[in-house]
C-alpha atoms as a PDB file:
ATOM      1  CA  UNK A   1      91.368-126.369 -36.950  1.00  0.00           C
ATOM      2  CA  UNK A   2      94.286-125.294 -38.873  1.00  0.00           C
ATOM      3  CA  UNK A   3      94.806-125.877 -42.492  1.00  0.00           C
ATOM      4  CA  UNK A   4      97.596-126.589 -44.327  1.00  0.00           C
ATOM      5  CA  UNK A   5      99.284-127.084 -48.070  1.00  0.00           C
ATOM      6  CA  UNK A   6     101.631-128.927 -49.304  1.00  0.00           C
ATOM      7  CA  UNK A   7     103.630-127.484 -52.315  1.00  0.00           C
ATOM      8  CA  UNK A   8     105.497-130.510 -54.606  1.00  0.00           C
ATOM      9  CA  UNK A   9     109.263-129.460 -55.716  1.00  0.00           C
ATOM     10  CA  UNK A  10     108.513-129.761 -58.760  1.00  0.00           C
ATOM     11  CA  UNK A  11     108.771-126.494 -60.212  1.00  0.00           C
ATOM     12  CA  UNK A  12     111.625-124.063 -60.548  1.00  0.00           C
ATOM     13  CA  UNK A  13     111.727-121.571 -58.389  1.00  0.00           C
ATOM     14  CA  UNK A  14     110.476-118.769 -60.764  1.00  0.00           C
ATOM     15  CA  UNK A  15     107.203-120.542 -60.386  1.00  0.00           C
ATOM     16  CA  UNK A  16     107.271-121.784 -57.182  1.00  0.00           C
ATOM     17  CA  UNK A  17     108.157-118.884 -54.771  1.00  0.00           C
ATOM     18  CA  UNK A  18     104.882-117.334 -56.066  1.00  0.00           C
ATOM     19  CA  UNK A  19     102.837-120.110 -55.015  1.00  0.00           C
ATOM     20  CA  UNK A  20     105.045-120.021 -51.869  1.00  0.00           C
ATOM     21  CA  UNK A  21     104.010-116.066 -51.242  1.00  0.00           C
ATOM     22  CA  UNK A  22      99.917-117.057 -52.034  1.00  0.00           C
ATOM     23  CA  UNK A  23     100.250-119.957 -49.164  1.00  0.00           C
ATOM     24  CA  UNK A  24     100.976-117.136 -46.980  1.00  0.00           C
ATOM     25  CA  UNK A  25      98.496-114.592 -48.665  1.00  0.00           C
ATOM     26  CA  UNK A  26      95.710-117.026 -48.578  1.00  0.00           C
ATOM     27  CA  UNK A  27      96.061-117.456 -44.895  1.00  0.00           C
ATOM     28  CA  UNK A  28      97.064-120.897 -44.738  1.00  0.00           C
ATOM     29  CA  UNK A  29      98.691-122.064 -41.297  1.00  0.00           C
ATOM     30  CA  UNK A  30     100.948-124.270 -42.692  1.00  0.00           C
ATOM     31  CA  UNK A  31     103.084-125.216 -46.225  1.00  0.00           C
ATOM     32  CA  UNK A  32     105.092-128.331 -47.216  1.00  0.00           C
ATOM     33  CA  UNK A  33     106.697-129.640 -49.575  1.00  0.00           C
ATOM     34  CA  UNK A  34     108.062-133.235 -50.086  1.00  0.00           C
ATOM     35  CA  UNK A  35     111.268-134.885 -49.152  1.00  0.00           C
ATOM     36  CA  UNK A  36     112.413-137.162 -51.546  1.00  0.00           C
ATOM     37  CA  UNK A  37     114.788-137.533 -54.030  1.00  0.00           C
ATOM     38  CA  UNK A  38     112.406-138.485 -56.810  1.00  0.00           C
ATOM     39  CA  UNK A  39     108.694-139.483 -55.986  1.00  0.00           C
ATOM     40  CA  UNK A  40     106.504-142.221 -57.824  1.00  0.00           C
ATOM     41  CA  UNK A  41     106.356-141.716 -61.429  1.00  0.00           C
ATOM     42  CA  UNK A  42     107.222-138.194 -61.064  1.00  0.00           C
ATOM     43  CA  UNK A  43     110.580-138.868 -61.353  1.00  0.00           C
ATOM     44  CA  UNK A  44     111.148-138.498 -64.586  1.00  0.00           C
ATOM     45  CA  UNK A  45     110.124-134.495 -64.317  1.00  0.00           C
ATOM     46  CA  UNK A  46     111.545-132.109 -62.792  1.00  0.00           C
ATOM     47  CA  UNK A  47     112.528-132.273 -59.442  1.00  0.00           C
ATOM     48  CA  UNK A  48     113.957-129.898 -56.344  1.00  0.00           C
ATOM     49  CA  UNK A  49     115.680-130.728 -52.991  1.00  0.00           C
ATOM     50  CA  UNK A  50     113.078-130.076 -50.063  1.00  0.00           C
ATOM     51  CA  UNK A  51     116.057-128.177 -47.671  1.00  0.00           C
ATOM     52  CA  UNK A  52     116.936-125.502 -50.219  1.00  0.00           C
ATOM     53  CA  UNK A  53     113.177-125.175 -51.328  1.00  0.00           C
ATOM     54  CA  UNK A  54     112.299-124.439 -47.675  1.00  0.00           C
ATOM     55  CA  UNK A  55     114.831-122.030 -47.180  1.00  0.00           C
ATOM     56  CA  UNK A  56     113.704-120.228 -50.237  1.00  0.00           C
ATOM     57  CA  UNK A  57     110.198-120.199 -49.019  1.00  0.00           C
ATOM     58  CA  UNK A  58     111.583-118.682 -45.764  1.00  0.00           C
ATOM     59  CA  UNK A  59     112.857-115.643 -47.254  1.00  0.00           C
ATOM     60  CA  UNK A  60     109.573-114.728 -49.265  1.00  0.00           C
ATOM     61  CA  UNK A  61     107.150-115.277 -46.401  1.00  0.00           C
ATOM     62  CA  UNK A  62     107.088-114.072 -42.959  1.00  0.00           C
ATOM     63  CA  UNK A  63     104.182-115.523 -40.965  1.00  0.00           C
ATOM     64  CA  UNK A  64     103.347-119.423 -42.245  1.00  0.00           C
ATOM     65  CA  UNK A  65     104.741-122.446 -40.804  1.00  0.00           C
ATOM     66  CA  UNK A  66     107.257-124.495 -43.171  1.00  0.00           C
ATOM     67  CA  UNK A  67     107.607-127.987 -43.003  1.00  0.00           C
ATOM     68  CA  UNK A  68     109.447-131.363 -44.356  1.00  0.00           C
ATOM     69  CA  UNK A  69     106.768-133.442 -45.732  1.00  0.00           C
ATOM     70  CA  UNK A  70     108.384-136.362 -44.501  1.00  0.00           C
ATOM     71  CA  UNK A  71     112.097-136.398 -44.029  1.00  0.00           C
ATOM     72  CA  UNK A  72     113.283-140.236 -43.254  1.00  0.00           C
ATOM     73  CA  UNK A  73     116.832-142.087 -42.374  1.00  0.00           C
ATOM     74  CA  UNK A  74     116.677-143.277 -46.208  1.00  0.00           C
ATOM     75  CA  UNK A  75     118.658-141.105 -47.136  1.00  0.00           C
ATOM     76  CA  UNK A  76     119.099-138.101 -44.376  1.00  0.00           C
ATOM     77  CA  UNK A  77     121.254-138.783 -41.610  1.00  0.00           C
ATOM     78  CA  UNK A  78     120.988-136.906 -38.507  1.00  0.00           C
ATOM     79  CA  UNK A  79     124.502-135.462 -38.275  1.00  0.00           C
ATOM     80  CA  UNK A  80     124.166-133.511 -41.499  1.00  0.00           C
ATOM     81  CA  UNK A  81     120.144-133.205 -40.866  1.00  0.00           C
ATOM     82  CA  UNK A  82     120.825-131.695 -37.689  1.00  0.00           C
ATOM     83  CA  UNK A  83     122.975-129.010 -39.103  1.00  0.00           C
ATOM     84  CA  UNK A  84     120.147-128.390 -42.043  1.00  0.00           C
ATOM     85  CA  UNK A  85     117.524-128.022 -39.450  1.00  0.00           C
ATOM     86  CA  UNK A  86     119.514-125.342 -37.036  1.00  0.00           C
ATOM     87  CA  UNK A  87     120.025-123.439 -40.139  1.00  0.00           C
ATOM     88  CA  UNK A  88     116.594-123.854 -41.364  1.00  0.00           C
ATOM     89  CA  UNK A  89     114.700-122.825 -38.112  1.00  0.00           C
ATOM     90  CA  UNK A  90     117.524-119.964 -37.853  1.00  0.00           C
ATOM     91  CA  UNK A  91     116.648-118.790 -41.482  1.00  0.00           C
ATOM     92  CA  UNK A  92     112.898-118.816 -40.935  1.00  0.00           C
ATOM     93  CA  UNK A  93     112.864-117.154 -37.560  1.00  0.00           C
ATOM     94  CA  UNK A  94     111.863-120.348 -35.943  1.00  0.00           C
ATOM     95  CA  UNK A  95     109.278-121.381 -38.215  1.00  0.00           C
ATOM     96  CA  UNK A  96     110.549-124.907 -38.924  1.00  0.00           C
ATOM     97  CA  UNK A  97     108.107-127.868 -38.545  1.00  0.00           C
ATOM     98  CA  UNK A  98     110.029-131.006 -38.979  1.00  0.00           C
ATOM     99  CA  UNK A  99     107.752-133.688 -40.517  1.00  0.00           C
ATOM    100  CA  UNK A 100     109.754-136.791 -40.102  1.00  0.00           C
ATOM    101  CA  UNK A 101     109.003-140.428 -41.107  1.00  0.00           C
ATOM    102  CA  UNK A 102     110.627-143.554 -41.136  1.00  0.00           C
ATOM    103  CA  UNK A 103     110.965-144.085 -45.500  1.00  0.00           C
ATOM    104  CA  UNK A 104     109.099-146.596 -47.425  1.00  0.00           C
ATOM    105  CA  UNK A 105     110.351-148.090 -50.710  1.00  0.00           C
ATOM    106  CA  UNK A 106     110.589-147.038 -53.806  1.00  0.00           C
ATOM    107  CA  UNK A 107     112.714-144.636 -55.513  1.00  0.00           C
ATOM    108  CA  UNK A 108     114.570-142.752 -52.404  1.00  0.00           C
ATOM    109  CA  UNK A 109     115.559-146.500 -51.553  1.00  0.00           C
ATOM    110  CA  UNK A 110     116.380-148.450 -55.091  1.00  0.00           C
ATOM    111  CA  UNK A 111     118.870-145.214 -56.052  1.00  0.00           C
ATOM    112  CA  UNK A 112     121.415-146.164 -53.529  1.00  0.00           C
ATOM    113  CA  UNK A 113     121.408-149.355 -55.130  1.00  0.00           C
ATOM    114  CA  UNK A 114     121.053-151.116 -51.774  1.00  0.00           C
ATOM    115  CA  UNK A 115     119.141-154.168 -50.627  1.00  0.00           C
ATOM    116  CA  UNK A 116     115.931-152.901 -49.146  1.00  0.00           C
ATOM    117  CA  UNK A 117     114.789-153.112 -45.571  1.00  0.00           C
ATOM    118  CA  UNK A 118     111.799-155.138 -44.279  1.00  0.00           C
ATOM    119  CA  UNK A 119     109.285-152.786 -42.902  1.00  0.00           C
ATOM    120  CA  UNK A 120     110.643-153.859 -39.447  1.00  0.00           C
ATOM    121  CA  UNK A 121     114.014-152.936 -39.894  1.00  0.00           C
ATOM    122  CA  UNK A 122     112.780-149.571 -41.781  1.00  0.00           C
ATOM    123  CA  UNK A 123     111.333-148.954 -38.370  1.00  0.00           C
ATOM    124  CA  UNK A 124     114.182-149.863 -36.116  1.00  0.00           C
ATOM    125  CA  UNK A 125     116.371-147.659 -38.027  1.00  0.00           C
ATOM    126  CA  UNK A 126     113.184-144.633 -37.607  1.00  0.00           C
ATOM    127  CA  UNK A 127     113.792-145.215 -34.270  1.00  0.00           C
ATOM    128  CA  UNK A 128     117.790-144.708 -33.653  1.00  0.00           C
ATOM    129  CA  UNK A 129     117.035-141.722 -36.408  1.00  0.00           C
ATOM    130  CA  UNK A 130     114.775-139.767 -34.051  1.00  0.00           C
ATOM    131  CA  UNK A 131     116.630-140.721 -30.974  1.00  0.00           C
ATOM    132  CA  UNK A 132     119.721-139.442 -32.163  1.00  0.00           C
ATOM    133  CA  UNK A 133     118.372-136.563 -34.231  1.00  0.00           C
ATOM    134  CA  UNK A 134     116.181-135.191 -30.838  1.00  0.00           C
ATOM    135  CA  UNK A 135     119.800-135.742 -28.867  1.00  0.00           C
ATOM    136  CA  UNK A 136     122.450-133.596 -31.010  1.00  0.00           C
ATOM    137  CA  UNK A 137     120.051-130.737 -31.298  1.00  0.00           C
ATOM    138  CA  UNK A 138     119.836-130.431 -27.307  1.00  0.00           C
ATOM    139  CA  UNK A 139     123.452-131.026 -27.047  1.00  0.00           C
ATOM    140  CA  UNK A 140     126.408-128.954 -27.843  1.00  0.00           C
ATOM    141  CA  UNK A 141     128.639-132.486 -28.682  1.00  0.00           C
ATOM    142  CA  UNK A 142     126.972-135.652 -29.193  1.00  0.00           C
ATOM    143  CA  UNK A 143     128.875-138.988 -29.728  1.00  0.00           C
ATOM    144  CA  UNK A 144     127.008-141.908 -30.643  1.00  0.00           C
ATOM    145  CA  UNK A 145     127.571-145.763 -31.395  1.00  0.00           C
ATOM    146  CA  UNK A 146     124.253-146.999 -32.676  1.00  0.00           C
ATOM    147  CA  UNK A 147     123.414-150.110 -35.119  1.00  0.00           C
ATOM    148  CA  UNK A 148     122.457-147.523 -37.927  1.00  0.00           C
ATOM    149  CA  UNK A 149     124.637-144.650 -36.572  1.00  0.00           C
ATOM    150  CA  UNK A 150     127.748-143.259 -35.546  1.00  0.00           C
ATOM    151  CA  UNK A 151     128.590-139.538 -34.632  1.00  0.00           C
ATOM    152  CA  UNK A 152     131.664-138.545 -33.455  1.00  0.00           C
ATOM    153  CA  UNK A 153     131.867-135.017 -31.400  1.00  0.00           C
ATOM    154  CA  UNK A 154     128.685-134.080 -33.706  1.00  0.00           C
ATOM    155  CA  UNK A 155     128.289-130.013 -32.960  1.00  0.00           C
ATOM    156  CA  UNK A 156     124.692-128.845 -32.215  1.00  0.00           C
ATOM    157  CA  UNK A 157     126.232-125.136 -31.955  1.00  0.00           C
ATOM    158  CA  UNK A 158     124.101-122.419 -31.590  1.00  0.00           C
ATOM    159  CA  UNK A 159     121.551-125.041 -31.637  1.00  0.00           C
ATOM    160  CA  UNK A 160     117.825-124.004 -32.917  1.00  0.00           C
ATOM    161  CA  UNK A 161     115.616-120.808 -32.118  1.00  0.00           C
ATOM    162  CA  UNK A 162     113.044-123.168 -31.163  1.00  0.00           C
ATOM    163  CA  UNK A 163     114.160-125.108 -28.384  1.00  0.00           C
ATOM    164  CA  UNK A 164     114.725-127.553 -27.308  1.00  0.00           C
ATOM    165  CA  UNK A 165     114.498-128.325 -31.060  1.00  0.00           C
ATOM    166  CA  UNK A 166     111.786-127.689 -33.895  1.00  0.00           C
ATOM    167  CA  UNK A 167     108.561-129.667 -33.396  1.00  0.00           C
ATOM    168  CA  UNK A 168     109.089-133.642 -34.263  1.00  0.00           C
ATOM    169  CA  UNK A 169     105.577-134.477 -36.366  1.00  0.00           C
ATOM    170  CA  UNK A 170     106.458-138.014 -36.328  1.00  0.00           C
ATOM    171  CA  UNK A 171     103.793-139.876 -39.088  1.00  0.00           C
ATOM    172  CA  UNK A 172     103.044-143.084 -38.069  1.00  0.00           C
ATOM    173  CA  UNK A 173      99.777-145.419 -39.129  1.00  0.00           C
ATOM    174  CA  UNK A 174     100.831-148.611 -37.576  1.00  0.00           C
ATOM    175  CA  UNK A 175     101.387-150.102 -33.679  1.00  0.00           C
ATOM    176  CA  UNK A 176     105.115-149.794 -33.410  1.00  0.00           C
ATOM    177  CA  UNK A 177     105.993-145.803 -35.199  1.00  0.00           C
ATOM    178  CA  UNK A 178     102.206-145.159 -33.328  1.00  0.00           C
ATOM    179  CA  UNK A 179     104.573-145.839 -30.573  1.00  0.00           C
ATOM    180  CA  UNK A 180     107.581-143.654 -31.708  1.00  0.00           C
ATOM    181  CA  UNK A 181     105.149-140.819 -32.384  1.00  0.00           C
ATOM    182  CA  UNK A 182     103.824-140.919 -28.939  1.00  0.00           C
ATOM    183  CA  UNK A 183     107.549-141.052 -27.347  1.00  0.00           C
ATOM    184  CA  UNK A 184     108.773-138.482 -29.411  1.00  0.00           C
ATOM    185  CA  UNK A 185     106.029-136.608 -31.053  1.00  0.00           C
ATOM    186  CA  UNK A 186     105.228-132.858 -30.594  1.00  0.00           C
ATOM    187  CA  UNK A 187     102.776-133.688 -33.589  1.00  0.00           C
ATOM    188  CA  UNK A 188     101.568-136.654 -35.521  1.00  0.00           C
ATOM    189  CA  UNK A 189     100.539-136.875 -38.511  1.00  0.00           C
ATOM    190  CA  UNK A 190      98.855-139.692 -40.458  1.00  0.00           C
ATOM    191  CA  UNK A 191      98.032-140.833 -43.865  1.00  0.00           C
ATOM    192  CA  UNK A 192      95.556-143.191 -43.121  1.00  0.00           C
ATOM    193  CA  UNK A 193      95.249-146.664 -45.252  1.00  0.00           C
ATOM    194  CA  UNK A 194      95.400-146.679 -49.078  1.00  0.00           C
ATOM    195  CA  UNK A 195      90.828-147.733 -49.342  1.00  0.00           C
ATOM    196  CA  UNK A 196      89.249-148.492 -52.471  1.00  0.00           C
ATOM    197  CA  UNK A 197      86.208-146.068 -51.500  1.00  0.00           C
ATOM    198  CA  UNK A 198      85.703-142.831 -49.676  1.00  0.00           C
ATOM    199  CA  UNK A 199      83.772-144.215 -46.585  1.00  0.00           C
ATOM    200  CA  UNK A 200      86.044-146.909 -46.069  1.00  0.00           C
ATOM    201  CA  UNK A 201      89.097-144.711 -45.639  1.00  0.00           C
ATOM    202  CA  UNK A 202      87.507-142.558 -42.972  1.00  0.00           C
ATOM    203  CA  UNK A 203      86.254-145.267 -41.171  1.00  0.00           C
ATOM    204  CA  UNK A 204      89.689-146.570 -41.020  1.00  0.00           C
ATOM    205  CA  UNK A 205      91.383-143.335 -40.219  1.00  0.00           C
ATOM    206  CA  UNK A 206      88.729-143.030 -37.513  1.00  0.00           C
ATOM    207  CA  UNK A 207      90.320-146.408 -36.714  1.00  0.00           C
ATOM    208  CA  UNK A 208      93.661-145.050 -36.464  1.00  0.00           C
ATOM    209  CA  UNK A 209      92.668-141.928 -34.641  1.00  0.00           C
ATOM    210  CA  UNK A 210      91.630-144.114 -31.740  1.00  0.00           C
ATOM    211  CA  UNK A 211      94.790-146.519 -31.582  1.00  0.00           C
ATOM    212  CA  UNK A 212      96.554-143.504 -31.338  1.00  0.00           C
ATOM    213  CA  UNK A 213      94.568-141.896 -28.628  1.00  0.00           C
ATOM    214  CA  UNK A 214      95.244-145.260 -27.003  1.00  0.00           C
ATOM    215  CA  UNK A 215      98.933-145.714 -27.412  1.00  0.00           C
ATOM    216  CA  UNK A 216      99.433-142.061 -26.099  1.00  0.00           C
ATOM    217  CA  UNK A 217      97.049-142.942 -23.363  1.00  0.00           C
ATOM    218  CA  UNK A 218      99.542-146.024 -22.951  1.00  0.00           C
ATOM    219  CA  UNK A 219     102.863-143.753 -22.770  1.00  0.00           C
ATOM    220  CA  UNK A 220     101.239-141.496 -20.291  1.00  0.00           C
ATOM    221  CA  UNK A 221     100.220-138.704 -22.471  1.00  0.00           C
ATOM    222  CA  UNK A 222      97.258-137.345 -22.862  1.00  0.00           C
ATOM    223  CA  UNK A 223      95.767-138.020 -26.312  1.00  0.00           C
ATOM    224  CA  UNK A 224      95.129-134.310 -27.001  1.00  0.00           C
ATOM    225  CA  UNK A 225      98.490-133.403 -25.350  1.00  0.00           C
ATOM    226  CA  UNK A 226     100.257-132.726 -29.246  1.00  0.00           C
ATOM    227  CA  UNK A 227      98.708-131.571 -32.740  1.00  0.00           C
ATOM    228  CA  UNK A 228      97.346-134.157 -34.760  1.00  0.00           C
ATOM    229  CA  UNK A 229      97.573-133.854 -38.700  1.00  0.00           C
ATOM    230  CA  UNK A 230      95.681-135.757 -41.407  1.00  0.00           C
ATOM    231  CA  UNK A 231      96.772-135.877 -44.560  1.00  0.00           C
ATOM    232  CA  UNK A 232      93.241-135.893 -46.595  1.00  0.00           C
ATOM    233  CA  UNK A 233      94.842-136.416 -49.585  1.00  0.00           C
ATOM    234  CA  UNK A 234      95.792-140.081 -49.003  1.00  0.00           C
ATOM    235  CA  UNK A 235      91.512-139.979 -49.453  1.00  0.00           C
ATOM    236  CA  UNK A 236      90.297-141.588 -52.790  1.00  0.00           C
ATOM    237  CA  UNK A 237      89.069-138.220 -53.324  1.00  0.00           C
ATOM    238  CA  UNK A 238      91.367-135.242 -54.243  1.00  0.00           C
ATOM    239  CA  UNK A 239      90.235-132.623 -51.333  1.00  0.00           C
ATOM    240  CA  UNK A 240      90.389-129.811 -53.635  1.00  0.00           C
ATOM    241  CA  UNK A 241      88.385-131.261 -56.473  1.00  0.00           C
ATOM    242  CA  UNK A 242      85.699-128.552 -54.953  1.00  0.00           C
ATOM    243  CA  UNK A 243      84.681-126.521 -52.104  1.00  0.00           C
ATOM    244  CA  UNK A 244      82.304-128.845 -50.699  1.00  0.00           C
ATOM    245  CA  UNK A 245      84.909-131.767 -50.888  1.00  0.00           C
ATOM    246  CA  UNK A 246      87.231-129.590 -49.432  1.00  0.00           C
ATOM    247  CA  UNK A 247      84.625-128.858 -46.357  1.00  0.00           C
ATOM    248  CA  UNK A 248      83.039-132.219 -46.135  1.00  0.00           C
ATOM    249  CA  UNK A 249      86.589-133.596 -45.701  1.00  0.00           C
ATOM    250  CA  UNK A 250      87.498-130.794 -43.017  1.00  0.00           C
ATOM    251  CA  UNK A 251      84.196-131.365 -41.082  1.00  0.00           C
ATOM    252  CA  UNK A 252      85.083-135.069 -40.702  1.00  0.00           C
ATOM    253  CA  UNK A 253      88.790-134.338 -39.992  1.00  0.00           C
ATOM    254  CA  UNK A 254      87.397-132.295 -37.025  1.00  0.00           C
ATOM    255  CA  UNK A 255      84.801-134.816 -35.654  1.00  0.00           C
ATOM    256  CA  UNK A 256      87.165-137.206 -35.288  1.00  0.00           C
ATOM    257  CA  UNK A 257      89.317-134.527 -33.212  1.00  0.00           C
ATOM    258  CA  UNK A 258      91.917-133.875 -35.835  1.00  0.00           C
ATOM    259  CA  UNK A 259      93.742-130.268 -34.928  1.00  0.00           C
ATOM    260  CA  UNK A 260      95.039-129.832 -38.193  1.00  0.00           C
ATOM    261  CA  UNK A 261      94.496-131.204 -41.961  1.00  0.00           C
ATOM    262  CA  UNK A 262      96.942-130.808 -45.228  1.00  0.00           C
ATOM    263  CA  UNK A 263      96.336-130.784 -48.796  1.00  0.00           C
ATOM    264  CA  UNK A 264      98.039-130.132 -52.133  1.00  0.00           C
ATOM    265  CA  UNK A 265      98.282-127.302 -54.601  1.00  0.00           C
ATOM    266  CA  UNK A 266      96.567-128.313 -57.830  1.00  0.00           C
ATOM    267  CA  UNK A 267      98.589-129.568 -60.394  1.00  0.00           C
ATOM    268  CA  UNK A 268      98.022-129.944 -64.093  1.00  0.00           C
ATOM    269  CA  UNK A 269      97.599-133.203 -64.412  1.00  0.00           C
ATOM    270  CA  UNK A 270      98.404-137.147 -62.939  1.00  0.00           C
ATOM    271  CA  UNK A 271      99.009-136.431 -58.944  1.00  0.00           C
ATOM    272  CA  UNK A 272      96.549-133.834 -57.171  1.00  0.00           C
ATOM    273  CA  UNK A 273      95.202-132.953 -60.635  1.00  0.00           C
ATOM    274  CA  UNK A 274      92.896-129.952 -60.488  1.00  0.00           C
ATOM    275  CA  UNK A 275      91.883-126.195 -61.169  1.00  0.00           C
ATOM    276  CA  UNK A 276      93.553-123.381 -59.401  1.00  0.00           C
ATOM    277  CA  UNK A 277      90.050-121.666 -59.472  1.00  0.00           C
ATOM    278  CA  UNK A 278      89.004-124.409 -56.471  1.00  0.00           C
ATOM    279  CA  UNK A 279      92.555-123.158 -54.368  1.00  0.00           C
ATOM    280  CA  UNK A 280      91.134-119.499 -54.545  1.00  0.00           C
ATOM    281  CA  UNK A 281      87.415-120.521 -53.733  1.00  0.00           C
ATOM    282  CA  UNK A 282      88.904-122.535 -50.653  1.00  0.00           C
ATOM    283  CA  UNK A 283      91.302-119.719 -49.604  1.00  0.00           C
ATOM    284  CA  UNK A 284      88.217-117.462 -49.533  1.00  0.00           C
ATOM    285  CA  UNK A 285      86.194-119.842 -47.183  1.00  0.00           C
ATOM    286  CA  UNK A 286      89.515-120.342 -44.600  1.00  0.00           C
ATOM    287  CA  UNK A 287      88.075-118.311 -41.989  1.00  0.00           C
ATOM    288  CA  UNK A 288      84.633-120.238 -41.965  1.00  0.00           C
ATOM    289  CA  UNK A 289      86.603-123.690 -42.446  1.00  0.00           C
ATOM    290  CA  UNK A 290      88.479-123.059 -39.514  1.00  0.00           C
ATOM    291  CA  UNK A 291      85.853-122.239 -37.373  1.00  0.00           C
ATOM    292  CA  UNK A 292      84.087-125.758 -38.176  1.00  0.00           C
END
């Protein structure tokens, strides 16, 4: 099992490459942070670009993976992306995990001031996204006449240290981007269903777990061929609201044959509320989690 944070962009840096450094002190495997341009009713705070936050957190850590926590077409597209991610994974010595998803509504959406997309069309567009993302970062010149995109000559040059590109963990929770992730996954990761109770949510990510292991099954991939990722803070329960939360939830994770699990720093107050005293505890018991 490995364990993972996610660290919200919503501190200045003076703050946040600290917490950045303890990720990696602490021992966790992996850290995050969000891409969006403003998220739920946190917009109104402050707020920091995920690509410059990452590359910041590259240059104060040496061993932990880094990761977009998700990137989506809403408002990234993959001619630009691709020359964020080469620099990224170049910056953090190949450390670059590329959490990609296809963009809900809300805030990243309204701004543009566009009409928004059914949740079909958000995943058609997903899918040109990660087709023509995967094909200008394992090709020098890529030119491309797609329904949602157009690249002309696009330049993948030097390309990525990690070829032929930086791990696709493609989240997905229903039957068609379950699909995508098993076509173009080298992870997937998965929020599970928004459940009014604890029991009920793990009984439907259990759910999930096994439509998954299907649909790879289905695309002639073993189920256990790529990482799997829960998110356990989609839970009605905060994961770090104590240690035994914390290893109740990564005890489940791992039944179900989850390889890796991610939750959030503690914040002060509304989203992931909680005590920084729980983080330490947690970090102290990584070892023993990850044996579990």
């Amino acid at each position: 099992m490995r364990i993972g944070i996610v660290i919200l962009p919503d501190q200045r840096w003076q703050v946040s490459a600290e917490r950045w450094r303890r990720a990696e002190e602490y021992g966790f495997d992996h850290a995050w942070t969000y891409d969006h341009l403003g998220w739920r009713d946190l917009i109104d705070g402050p707020w920091f670009d995920a690509v410059p936050t990452l590359t910041a957190a590259a240059t104060v850590t040496s061993r932990i993976k880094l990761g977009t926590y998700v990137a989506s077409p809403n408002f990234r597209h993959p001619v630009h992306f691709a020359r964020e991610v080469t620099a990224l994974d170049d910056i953090s010595g190949g450390r670059l995990l590329l959490g990609l998803g296809a963009g809900g509504t809300g805030f990243d959406s309204a701004v543009f001031g566009e009409p928004e997309l059914t949740p079909r069309r958000r995943v058609d567009r997903f899918a040109e996204f990660l087709d023509l993302l995967a094909t200008i970062l394992a090709n020098p010149a890529t030119t491309w006449k797609g329904e949602w995109y157009q690249a002309v000559d696009a330049r993948s040059i030097p390309g990525p240290l990690q070829q032929p590109r930086p791990p696709f963990i493609v989240a997905a929770n229903g039957p068609r981007t379950l699909r995508l992730a098993a076509h173009h996954g080298d992870g997937w990761v998965t929020t599970g269903p928004q459940a009014d109770d604890l029991e009920s949510w793990w009984r439907a990510v259990a759910e999930i777990k096994a439509r998954f292991d299907e649909t790879m099954s289905a695309a002639g991939r073993s189920p256990d061929a790529i990482p799997r990722y829960l998110n356990l803070d989609s839970s009605p329960r905060y994961s770090m609201t104590s240690v035994d939360a914390f290893t109740d939830a990564i005890g489940r994770a791992a039944a179900l044959g989850f390889t890796d699990v991610i939750t959030h720093w503690p914040r002060e107050s509304s989203w992931y509320a909680g005590d920084e005293k729980v983080l330490d505890a947690v970090a102290a018991a990584l070892p023993a989690l990850r044996a579990r």
